[in-house]
PDB file of N, CA and C in Angstrom:
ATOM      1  N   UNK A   1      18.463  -5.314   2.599  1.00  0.00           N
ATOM      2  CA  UNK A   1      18.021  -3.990   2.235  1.00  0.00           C
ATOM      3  C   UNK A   1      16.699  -3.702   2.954  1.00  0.00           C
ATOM      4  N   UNK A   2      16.319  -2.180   3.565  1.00  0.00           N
ATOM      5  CA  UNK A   2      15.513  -1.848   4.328  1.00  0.00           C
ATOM      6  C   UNK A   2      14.434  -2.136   3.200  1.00  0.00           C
ATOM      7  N   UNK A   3      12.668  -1.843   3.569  1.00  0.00           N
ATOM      8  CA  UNK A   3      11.410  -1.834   2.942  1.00  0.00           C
ATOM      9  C   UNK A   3      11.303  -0.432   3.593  1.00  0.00           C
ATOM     10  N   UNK A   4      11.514   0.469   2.595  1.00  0.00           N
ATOM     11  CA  UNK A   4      10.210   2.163   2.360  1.00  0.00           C
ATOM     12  C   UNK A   4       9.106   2.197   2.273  1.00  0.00           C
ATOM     13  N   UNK A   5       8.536   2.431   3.215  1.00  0.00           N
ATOM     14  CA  UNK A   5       7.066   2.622   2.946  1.00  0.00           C
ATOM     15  C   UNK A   5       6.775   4.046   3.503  1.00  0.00           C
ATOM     16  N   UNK A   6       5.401   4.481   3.000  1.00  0.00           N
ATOM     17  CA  UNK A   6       4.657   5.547   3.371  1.00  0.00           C
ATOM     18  C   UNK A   6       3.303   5.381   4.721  1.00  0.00           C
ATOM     19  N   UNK A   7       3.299   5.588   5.153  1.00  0.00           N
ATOM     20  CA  UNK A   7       2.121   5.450   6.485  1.00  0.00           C
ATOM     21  C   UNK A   7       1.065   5.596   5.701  1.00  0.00           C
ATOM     22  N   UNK A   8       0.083   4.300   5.544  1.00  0.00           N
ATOM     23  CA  UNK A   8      -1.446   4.709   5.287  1.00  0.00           C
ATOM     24  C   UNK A   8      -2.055   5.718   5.798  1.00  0.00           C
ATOM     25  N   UNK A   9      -1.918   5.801   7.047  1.00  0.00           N
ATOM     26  CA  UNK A   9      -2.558   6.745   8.030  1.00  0.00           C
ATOM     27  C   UNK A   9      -2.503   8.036   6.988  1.00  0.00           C
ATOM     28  N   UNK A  10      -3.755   8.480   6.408  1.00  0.00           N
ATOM     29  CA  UNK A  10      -4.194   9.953   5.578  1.00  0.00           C
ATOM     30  C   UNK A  10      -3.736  10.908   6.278  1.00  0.00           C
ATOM     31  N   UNK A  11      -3.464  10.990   7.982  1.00  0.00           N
ATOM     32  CA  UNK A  11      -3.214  12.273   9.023  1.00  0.00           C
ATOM     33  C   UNK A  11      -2.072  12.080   9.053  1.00  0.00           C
ATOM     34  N   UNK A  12      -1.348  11.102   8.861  1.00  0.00           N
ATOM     35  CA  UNK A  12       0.069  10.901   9.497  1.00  0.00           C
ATOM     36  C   UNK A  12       0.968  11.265   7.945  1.00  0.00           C
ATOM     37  N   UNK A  13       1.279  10.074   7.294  1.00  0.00           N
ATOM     38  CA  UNK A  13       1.696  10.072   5.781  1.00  0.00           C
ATOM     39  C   UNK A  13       3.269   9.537   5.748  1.00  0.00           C
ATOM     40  N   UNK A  14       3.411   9.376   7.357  1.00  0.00           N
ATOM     41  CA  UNK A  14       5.318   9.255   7.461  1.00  0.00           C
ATOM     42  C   UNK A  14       5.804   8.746   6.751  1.00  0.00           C
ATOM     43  N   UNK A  15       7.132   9.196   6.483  1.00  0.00           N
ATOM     44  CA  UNK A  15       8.134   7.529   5.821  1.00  0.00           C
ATOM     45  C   UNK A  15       8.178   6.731   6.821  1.00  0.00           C
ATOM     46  N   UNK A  16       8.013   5.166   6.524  1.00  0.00           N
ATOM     47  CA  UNK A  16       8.134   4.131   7.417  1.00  0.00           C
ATOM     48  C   UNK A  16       9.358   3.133   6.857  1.00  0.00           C
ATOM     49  N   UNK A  17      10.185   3.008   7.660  1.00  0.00           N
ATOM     50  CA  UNK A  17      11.720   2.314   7.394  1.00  0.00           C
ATOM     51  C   UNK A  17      11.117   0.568   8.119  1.00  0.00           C
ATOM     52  N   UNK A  18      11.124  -0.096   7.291  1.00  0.00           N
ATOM     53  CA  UNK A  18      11.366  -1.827   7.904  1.00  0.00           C
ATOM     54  C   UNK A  18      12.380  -2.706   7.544  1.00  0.00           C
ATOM     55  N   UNK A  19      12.581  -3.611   8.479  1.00  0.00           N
ATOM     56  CA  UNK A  19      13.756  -4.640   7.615  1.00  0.00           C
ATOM     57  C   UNK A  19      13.021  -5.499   6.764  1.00  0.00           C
ATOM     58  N   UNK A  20      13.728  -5.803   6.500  1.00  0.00           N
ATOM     59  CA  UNK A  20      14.162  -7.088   4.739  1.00  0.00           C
ATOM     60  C   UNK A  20      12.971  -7.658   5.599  1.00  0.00           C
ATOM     61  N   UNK A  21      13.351  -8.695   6.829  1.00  0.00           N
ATOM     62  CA  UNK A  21      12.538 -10.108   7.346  1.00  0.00           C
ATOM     63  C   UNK A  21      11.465  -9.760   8.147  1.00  0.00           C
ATOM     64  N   UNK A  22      10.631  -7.809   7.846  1.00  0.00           N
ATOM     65  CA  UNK A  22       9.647  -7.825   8.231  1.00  0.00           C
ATOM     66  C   UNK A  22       8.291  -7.810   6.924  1.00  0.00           C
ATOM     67  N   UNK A  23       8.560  -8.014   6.033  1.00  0.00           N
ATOM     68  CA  UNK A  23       7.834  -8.395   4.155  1.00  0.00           C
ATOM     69  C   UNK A  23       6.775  -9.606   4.705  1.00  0.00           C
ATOM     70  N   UNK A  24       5.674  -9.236   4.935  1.00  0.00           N
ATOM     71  CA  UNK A  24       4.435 -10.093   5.187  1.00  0.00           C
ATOM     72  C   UNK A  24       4.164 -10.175   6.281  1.00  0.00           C
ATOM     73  N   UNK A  25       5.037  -9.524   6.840  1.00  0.00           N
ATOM     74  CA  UNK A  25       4.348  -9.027   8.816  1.00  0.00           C
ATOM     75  C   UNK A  25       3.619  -7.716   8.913  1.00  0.00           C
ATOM     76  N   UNK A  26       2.840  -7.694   9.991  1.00  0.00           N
ATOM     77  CA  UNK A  26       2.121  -6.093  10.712  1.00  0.00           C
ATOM     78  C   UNK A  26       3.501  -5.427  11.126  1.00  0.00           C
ATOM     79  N   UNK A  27       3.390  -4.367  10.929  1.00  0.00           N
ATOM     80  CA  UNK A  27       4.514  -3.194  11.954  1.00  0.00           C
ATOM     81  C   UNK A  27       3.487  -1.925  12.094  1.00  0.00           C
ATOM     82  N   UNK A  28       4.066  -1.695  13.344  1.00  0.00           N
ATOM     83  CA  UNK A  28       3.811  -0.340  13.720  1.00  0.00           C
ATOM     84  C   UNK A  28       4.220   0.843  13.075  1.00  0.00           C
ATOM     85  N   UNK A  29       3.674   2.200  12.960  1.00  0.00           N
ATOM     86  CA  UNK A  29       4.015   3.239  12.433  1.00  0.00           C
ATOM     87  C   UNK A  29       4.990   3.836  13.821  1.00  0.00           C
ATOM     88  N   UNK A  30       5.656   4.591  13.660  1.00  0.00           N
ATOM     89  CA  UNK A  30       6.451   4.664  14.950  1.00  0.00           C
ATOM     90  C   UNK A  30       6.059   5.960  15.327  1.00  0.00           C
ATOM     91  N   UNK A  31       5.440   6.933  14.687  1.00  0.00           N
ATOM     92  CA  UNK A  31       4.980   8.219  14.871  1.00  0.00           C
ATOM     93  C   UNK A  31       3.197   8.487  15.060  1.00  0.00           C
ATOM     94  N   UNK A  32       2.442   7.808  14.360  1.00  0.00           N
ATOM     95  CA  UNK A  32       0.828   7.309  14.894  1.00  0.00           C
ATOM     96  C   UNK A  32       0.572   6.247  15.615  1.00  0.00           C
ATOM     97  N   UNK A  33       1.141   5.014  15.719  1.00  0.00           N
ATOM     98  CA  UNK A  33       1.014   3.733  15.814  1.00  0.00           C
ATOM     99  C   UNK A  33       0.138   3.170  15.423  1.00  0.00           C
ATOM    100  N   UNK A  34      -0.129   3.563  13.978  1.00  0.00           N
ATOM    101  CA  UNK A  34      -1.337   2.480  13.260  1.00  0.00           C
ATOM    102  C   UNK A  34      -0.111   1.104  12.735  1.00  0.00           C
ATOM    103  N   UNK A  35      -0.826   0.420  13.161  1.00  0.00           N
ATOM    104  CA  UNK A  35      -0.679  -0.698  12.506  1.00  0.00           C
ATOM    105  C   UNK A  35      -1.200  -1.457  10.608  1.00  0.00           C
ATOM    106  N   UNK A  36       0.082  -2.233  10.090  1.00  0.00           N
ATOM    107  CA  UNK A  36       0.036  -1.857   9.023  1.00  0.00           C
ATOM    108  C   UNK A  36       0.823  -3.401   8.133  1.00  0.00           C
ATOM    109  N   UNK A  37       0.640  -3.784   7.087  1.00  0.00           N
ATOM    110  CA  UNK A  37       1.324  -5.145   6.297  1.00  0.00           C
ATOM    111  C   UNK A  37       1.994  -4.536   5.788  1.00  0.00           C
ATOM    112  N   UNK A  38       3.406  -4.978   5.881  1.00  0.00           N
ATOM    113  CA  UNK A  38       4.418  -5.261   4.782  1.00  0.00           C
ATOM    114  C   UNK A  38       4.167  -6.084   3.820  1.00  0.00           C
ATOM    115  N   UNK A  39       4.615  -5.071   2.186  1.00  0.00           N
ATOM    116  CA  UNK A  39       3.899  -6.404   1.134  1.00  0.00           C
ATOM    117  C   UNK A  39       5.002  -7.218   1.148  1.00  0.00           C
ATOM    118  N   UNK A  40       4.867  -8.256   0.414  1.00  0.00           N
ATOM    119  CA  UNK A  40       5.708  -9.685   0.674  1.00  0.00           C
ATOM    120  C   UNK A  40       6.809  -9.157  -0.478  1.00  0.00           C
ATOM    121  N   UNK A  41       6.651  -8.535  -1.576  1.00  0.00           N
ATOM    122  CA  UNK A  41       7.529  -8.317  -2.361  1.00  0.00           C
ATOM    123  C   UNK A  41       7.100  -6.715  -3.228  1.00  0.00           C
ATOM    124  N   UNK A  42       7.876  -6.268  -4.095  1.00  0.00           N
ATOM    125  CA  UNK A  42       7.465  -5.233  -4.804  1.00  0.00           C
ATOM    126  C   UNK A  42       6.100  -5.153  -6.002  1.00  0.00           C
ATOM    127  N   UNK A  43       6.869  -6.529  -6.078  1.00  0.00           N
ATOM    128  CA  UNK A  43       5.901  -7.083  -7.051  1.00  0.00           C
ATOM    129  C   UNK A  43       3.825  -7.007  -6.602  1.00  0.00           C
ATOM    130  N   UNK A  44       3.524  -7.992  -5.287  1.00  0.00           N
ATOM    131  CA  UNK A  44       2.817  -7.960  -4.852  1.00  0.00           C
ATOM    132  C   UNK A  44       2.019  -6.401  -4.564  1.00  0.00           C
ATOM    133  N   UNK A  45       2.967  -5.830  -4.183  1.00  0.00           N
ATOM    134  CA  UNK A  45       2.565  -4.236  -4.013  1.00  0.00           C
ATOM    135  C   UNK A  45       1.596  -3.477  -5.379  1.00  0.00           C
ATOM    136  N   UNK A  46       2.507  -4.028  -6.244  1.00  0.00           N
ATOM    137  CA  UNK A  46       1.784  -3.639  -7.606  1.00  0.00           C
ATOM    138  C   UNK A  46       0.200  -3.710  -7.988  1.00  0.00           C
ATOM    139  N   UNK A  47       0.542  -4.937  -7.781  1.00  0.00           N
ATOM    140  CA  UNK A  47      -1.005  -6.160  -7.690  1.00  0.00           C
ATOM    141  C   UNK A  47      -1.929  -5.577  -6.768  1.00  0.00           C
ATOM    142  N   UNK A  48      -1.694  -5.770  -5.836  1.00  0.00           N
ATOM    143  CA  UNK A  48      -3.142  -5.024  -4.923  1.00  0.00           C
ATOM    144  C   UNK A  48      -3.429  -3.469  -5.457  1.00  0.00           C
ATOM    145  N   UNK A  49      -2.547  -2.726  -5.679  1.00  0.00           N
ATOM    146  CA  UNK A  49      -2.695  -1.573  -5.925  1.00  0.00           C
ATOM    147  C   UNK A  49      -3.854  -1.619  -7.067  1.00  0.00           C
ATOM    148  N   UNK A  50      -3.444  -1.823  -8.207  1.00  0.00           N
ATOM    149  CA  UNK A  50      -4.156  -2.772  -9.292  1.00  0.00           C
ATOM    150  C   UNK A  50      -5.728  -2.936  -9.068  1.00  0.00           C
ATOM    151  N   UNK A  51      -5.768  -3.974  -7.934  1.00  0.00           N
ATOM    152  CA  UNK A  51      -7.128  -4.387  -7.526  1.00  0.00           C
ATOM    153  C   UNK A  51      -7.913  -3.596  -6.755  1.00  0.00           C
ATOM    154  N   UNK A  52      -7.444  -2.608  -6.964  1.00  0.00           N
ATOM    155  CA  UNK A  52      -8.032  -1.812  -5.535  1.00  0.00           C
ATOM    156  C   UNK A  52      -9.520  -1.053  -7.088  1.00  0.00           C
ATOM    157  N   UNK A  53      -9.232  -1.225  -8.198  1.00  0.00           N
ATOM    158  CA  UNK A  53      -9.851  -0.259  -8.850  1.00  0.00           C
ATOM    159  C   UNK A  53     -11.310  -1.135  -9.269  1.00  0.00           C
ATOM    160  N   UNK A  54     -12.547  -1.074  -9.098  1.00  0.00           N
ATOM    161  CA  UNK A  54     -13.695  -1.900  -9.207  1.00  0.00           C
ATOM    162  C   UNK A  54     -13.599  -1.795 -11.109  1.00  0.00           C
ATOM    163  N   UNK A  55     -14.089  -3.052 -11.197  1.00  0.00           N
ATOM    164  CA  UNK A  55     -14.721  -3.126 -12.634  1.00  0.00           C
ATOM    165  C   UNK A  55     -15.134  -2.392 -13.364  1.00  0.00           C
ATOM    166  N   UNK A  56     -16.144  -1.630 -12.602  1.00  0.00           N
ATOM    167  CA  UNK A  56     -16.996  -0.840 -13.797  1.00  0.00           C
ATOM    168  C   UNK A  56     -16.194   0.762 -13.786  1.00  0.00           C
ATOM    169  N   UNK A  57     -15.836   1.152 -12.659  1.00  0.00           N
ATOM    170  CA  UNK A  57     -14.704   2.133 -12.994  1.00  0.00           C
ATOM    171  C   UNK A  57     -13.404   2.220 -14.215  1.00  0.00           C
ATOM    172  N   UNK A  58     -13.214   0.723 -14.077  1.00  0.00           N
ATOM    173  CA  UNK A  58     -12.642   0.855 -15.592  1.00  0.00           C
ATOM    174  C   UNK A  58     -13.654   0.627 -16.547  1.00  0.00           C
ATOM    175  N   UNK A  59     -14.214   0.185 -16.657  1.00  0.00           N
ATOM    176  CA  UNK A  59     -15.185   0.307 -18.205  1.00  0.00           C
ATOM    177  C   UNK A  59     -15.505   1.722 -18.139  1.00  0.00           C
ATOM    178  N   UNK A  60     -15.994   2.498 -17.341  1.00  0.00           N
ATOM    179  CA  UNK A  60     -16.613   4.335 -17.604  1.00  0.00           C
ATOM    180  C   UNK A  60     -15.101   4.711 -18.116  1.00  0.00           C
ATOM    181  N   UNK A  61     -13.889   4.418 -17.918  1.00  0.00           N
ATOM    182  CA  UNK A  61     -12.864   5.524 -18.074  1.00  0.00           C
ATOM    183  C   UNK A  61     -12.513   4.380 -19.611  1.00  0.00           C
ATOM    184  N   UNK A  62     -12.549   3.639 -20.283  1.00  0.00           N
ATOM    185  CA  UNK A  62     -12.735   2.883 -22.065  1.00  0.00           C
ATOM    186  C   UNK A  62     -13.730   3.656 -22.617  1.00  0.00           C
ATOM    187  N   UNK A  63     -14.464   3.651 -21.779  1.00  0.00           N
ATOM    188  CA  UNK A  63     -15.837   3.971 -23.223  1.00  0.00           C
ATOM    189  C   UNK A  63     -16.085   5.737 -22.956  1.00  0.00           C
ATOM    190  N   UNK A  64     -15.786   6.052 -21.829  1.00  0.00           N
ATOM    191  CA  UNK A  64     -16.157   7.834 -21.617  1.00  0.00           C
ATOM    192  C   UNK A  64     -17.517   7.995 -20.940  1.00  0.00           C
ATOM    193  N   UNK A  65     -17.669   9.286 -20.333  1.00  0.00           N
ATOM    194  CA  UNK A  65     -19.235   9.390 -19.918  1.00  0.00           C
ATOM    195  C   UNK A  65     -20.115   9.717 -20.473  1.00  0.00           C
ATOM    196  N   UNK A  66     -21.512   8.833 -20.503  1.00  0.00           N
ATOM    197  CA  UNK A  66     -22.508   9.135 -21.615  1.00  0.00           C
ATOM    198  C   UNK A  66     -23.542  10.665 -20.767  1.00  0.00           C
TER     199      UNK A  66
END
């Protein structure tokens, strides 16, 4: 089964089509040519997404702004 992805690239945004045995390799965007990781699984995808949010950004959005 192919990997769907969206182009990081903010200017570009393409759908990006990869195979199955490219999941933890760089590929090219085929319409910007930024270069780009396949996550290793769906799962993983989750996870970074996740981490992308700093600490104290979640504590202001628990407690509210003083």
């Amino acid at each position: 089964m192919a990997v769907t992805m969206i182009c990081p690239n903010l200017k570009c945004g393409r759908t990006v089509v990869a195979a199955e045995s490219a999941r933890g390799k760089v590929v090219r965007c085929a319409h910007c040519q930024i270069l780009f990781l396949v996550p290793r699984d769906a799962a993983s995808a989750r996870e970074d997404k996740g981490a992308e949010v700093p600490p104290a950004a979640e504590d202001t959005k628990q407690r509210g702004r003083r």
